[in-house]
Every structure is written in structure tokens, then in C-alpha cells.
Protein backbone atom coordinates (compact mmCIF):
# COMPACT_ATOMS: atom_id res chain seq x y z
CA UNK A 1 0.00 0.00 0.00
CA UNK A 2 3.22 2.36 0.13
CA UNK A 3 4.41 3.85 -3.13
CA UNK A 4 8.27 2.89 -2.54
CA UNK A 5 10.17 2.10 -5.68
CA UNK A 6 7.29 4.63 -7.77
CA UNK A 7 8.08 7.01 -5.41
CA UNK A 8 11.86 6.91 -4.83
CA UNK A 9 13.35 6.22 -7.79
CA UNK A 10 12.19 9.08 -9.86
CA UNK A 11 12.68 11.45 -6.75
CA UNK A 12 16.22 9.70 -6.44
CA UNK A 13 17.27 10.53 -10.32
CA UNK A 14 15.70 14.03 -9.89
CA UNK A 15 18.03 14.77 -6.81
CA UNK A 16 21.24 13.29 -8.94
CA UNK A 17 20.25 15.46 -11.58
CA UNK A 18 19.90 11.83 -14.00
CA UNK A 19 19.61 13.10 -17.81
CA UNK A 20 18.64 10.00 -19.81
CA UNK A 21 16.70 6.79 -18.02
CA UNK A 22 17.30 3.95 -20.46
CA UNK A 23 16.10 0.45 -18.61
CA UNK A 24 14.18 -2.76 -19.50
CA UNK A 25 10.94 -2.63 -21.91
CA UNK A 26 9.29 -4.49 -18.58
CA UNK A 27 9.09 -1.00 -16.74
CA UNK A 28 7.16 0.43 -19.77
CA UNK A 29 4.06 0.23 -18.18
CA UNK A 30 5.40 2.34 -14.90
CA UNK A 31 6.79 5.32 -17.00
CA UNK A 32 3.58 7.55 -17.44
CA UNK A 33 3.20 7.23 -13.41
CA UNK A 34 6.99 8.69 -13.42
CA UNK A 35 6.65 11.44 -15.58
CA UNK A 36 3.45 12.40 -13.74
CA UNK A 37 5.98 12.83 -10.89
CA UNK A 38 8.21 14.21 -12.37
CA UNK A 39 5.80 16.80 -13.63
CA UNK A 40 4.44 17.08 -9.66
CA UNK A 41 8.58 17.62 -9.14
CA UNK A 42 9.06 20.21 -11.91
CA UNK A 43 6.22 22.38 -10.43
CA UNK A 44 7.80 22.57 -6.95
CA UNK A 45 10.89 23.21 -8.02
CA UNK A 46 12.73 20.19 -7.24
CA UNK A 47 14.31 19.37 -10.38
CA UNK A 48 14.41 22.03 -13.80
CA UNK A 49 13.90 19.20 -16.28
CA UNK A 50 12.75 15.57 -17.06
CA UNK A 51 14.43 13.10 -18.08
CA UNK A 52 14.42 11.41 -21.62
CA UNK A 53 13.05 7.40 -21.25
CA UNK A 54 14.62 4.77 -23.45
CA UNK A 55 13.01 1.56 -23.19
CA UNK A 56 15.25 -1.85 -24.27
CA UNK A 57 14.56 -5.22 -25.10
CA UNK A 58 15.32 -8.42 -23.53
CA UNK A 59 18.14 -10.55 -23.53
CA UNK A 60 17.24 -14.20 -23.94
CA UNK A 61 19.29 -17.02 -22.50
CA UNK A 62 19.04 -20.73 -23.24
CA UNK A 63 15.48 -22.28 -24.60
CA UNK A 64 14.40 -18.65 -25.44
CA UNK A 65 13.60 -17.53 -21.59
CA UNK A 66 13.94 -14.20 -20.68
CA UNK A 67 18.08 -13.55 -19.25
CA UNK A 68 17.42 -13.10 -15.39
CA UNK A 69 20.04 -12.06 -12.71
CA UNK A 70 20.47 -15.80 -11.40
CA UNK A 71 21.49 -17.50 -15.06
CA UNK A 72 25.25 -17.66 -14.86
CA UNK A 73 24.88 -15.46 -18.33
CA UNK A 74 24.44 -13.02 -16.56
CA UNK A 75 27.09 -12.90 -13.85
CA UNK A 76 29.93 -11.17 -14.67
CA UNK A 77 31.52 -12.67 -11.88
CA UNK A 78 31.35 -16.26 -13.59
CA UNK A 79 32.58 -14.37 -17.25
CA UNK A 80 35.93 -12.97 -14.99
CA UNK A 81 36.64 -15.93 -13.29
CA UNK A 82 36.59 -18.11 -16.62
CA UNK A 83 38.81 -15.33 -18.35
CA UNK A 84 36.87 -13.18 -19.94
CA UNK A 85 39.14 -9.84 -20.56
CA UNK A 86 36.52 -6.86 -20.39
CA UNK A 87 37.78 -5.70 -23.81
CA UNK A 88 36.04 -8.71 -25.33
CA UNK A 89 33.09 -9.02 -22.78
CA UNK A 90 32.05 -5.53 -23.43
CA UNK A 91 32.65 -5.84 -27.04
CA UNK A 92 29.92 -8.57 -26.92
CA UNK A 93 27.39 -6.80 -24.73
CA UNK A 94 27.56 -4.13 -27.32
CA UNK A 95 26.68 -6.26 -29.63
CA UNK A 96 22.92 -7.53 -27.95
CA UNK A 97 20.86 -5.25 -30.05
CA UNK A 98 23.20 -2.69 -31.69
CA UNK A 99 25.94 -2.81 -34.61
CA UNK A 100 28.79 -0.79 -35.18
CA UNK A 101 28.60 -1.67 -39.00
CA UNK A 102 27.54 -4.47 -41.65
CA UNK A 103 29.81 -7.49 -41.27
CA UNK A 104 31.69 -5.90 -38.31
CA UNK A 105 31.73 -7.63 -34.79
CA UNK A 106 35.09 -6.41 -33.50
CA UNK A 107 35.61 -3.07 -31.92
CA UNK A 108 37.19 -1.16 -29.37
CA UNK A 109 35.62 1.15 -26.17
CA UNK A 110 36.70 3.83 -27.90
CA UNK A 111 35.23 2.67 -31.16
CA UNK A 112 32.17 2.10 -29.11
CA UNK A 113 31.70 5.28 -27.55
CA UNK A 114 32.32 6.84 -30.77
CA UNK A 115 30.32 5.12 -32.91
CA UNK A 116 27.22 3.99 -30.21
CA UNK A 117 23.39 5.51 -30.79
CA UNK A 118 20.90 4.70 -28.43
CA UNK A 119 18.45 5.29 -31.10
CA UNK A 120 20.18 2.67 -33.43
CA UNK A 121 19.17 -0.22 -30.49
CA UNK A 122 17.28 -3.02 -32.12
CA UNK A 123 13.80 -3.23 -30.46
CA UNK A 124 13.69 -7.17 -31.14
CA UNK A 125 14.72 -9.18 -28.35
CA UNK A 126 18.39 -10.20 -28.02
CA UNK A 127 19.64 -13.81 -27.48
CA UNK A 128 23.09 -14.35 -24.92
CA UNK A 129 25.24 -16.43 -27.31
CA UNK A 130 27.91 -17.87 -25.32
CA UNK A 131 29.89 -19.58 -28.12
CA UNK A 132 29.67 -16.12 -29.99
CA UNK A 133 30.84 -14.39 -26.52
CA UNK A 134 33.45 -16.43 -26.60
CA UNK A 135 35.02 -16.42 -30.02
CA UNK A 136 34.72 -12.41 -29.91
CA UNK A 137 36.54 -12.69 -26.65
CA UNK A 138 39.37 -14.70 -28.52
CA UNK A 139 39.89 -11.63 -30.84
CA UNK A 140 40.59 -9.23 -28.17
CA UNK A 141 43.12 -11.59 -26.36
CA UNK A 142 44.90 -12.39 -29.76
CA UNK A 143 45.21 -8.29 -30.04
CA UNK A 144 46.55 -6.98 -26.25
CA UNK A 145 50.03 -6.95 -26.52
CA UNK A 146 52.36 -9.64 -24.74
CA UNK A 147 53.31 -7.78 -22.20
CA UNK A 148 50.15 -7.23 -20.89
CA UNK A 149 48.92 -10.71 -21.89
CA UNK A 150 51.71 -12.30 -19.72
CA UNK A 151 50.19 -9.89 -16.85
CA UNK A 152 46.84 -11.33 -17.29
CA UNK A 153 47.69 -14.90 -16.81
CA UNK A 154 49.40 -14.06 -13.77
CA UNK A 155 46.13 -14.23 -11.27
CA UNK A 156 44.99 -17.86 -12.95
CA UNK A 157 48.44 -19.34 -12.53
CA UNK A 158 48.38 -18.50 -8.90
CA UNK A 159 44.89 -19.29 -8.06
CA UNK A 160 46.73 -22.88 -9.30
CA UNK A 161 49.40 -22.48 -6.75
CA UNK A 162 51.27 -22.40 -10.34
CA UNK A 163 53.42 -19.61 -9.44
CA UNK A 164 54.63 -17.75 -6.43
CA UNK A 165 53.18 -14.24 -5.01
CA UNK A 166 55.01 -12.45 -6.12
CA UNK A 167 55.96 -15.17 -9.28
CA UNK A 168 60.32 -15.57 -9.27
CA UNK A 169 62.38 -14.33 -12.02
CA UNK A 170 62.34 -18.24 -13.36
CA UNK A 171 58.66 -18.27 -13.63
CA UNK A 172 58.39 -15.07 -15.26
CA UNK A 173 61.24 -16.19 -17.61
CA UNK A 174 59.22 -19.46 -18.34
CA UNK A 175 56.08 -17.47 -18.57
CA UNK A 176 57.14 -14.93 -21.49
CA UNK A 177 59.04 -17.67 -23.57
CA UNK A 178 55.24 -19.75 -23.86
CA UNK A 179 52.60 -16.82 -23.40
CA UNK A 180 53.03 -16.20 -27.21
CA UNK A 181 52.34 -19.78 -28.13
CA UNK A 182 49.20 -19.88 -25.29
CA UNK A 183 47.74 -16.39 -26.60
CA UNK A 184 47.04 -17.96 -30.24
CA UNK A 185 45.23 -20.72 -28.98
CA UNK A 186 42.85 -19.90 -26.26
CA UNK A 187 39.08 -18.23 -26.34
CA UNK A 188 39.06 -17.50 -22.63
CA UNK A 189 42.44 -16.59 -19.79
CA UNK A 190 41.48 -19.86 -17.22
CA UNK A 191 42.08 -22.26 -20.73
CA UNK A 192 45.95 -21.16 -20.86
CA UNK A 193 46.57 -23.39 -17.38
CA UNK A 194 46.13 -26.79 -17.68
CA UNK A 195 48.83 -25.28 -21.28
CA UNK A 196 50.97 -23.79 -19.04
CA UNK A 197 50.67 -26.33 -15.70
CA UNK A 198 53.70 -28.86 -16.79
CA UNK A 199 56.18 -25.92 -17.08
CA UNK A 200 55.97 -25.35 -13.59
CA UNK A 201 55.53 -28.26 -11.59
CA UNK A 202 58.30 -31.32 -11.50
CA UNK A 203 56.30 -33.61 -12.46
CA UNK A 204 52.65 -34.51 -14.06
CA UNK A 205 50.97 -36.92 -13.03
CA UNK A 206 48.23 -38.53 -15.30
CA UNK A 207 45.13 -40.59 -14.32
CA UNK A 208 45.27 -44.69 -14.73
CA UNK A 209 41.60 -44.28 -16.97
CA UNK A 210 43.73 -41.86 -19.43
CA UNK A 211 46.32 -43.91 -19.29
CA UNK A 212 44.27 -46.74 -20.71
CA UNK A 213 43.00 -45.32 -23.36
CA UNK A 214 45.86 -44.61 -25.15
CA UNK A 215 46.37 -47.00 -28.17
CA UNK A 216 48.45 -50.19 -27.55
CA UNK A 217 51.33 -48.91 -29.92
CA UNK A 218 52.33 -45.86 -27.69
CA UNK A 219 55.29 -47.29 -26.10
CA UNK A 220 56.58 -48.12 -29.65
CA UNK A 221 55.46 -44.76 -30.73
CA UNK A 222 57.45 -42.53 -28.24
CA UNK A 223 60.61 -44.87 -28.57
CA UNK A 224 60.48 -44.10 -32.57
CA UNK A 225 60.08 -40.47 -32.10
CA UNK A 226 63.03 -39.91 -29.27
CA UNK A 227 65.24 -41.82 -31.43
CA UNK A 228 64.25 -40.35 -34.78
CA UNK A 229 64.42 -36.89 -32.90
CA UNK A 230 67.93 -37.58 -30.83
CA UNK A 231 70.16 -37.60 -34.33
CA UNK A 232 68.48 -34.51 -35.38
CA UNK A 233 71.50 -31.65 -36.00
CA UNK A 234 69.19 -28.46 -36.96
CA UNK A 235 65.94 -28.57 -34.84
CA UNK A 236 63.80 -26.76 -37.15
CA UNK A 237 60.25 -27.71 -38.59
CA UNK A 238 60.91 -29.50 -41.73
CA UNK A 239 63.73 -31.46 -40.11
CA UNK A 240 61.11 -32.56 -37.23
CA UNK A 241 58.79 -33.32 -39.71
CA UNK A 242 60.91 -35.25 -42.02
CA UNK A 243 61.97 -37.47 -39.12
CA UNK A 244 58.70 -38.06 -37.95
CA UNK A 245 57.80 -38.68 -41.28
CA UNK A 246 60.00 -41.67 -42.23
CA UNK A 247 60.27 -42.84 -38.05
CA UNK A 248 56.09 -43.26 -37.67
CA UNK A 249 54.62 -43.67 -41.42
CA UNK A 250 57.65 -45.29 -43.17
CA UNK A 251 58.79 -47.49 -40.37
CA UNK A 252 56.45 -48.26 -38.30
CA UNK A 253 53.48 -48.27 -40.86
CA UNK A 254 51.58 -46.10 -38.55
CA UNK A 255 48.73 -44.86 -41.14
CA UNK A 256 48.13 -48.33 -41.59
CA UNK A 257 47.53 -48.70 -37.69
CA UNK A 258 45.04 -45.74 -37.38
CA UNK A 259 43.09 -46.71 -40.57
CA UNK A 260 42.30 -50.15 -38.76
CA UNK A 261 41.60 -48.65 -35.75
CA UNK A 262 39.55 -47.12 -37.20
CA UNK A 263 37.57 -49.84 -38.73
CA UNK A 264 37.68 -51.58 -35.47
CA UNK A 265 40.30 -54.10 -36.51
């Protein structure tokens, strides 16, 4: 029976001075009864204008259900601690209902804020992709520079107990030589350390189950390969190759062993 959020939250942006209201095309319905305050606040002299009302559409999540604050879509919390740099994240966001340009997903916050209409919103409901979110957040971590890639890695590594607080020179030494190979390959910061975990512990230790399902020729395999790979003089890629090459398919007849594996010979 009290007026509460009616009440308060128009007096509240009228005492911040609030220019522009843009919210969800749920409150649609409650805007008249806020400009009629506003009006009532305009009168008496509590504010000297009202505010412009945007209205915006949904974003879906999975099955076509209205996005709500407890899907884990929705939690930016969940998006950091997976490895979501805010570059790409925000990039994304951008992208639920607006467009920067035809056949254009990648941008920049600057490029955003320079380019970004309200009026340009699409007033069609907008669907959370998360494979999309995630292959635009790939693009932004293949553009920061190393430097500051390295630096981002830093917090997942030690949330592994991977690396010291502060990480030793060693570490950091190990970190910048494989960072470059790691930044090419992931979508999201938390892939790169199960990558990076065997470059700093002693040893790895793998499960029996994994173990087992490796193919009954592995033993043979990895003895072929070290001794192809131990006469090598230049350690480049063709060389590798080469050796591999006549070692595994040559020697060991190895595309004949995966072809009947895979016909269940």
C-alpha cells in the first residue's frame, strides 16, 4: 500500500540530476506514473527538467527464456573468473541489439563510444550467445600486446598455486618464452593453465583411466620419435617433420595402424 520504488526512484534521479533513463521494456508500463511525478517535481521546483526514457529489449538465455540475474549469463563474476578480458566481454554486450557496422563484430571502447546511438538499439529481443561471446573474446586476447597478456595470466596461474606471489624471475622467464604460443590458442584466460601447468611443476601426473586409453602402440610410438628426434642436428620444422615422417609412417606403418583402428580391426 506504500508507493516505494514509484516514489523513490524518480525522486532519487531528480536529486542526482539523472539526464537519460534507459532500462528494460518491462518498466514500460510504470513510466507515465513517473513522468506524472516528475511533472508534480518540476512544479515545486525540485528538479528544472525531465528526463528522456529509453526503453530496451530483452536478452534471452538458453530455450528462449527471458536472461534473469540468477542464469550464470548473466554474472559477470562467472565471465571474470573463466577469463573473460573486459575488452572482449564488453565488445559482446555491445553487440545484444546494436551494430557498429555491416559485417563488423570487433571493436574497441573507444570505437564504441564513438560510434554507439541509443536510437540505433534493435527493439527485437536479443539472445546471450555464449559460443559467440566467446570467439569475440578470442579476438581481443589475440590483439593486447604480450606484455600485458603475460600480466593477465598471472592471477589464474596462482589461483593454481602455479606460481609464487610475487611469481620468481624463473617463472616469469618461463612465462614470457610460452605466453606467445598460449595467446594464439585460447578463447578465454582460465584455458591457458592446464597449457601452461607442466612448465611449472616437477612432475605430471596422469590418471590410470587416461592412461588406458591410449592406443596399444604408444610405447613403440614414443621410442620411434626420441630416437628419430635424438640424431636430429638443426631442430627446425621440416627437419622434425621429415623425421617423424619416415620414423612413424615409413617405419612403423603407422597410417596403416590408425586406418584399422579405425575400422575396429
Amino acid at each position: 500500500g506504500e508507493p516505494l520504488y514509484t516514489l523513490v526512484n524518480p525522486v532519487d534521479d531528480a536529486l542526482m540530476g539523472v539526464t537519460h533513463v534507459l532500462r528494460g521494456e518491462d518498466l514500460l508500463s510504470s513510466t507515465p506514473r513517473q513522468i506524472v511525478l516528475y511533472n508534480a517535481m518540476y512544479e515545486a521546483g525540485i528538479t528544472k527538467f525531465i528526463p528522456r526514457f529509453g526503453h530496451l529489449p530483452f536478452v534471452m538465455g538458453e530455450g528462449n527464456k527471458k536472461l534473469s540475474k540468477r542464469d550464470p549469463e548473466s554474472d559477470l563474476f562467472v565471465h571474470k573468473k573463466r577469463g573473460f578480458i573486459h575488452e572482449g566481454l564488453l565488445n559482446y554486450l555491445a553487440l545484444l541489439g546494436w551494430s557498429i557496422g555491416p559485417d563488423r563484430d570487433i571493436f574497441s571502447l573507444d570505437e564504441l563510444c564513438e560510434n554507439f546511438n541509443v536510437e540505433d538499439v534493435n527493439p527485437n529481443p536479443a539472445r546471450f550467445d555464449q559460443a559467440k561471446a566467446e570467439a569475440i573474446n578470442a579476438a581481443h586476447i589475440r590483439l593486447l600486446d604480450p606484455a600485458d597478456f603475460e600480466q593477465r595470466l598471472i592471477p589464474y596461474l596462482k589461483a593454481q598455486g602455479l606460481v609464487a606471489t610475487p611469481p620468481t624471475d624463473k617463472q616469469l622467464e618461463i612465462l614470457k618464452a610460452s605466453a606467445p604460443l598460449v595467446q594464439e590458442r585460447i578463447t578465454v584466460l582460465s584455458e591457458s593453465v592446464e597449457m601452461l601447468r607442466f612448465l611449472f611443476v616437477d612432475s605430471v601426473n596422469y590418471e590410470d583411466d587416461a592412461m588406458d586409453k591410449l592406443p596399444g602402440n604408444t610405447l613403440d610410438v614414443l621410442d620411434a620419435s626420441i630416437e628419430a628426434l635424438e640424431t636430429l642436428e638443426s631442430w627446425t620444422t621440416e627437419e622434425i617433420q621429415s623425421a617423424l615422417q619416415t620414423a612413424l609412417i615409413d617405419k612403423l606403418e603407422l597410417r596403416k595402424f590408425v586406418k584399422s583402428q579405425e575400422k575396429g580391426i
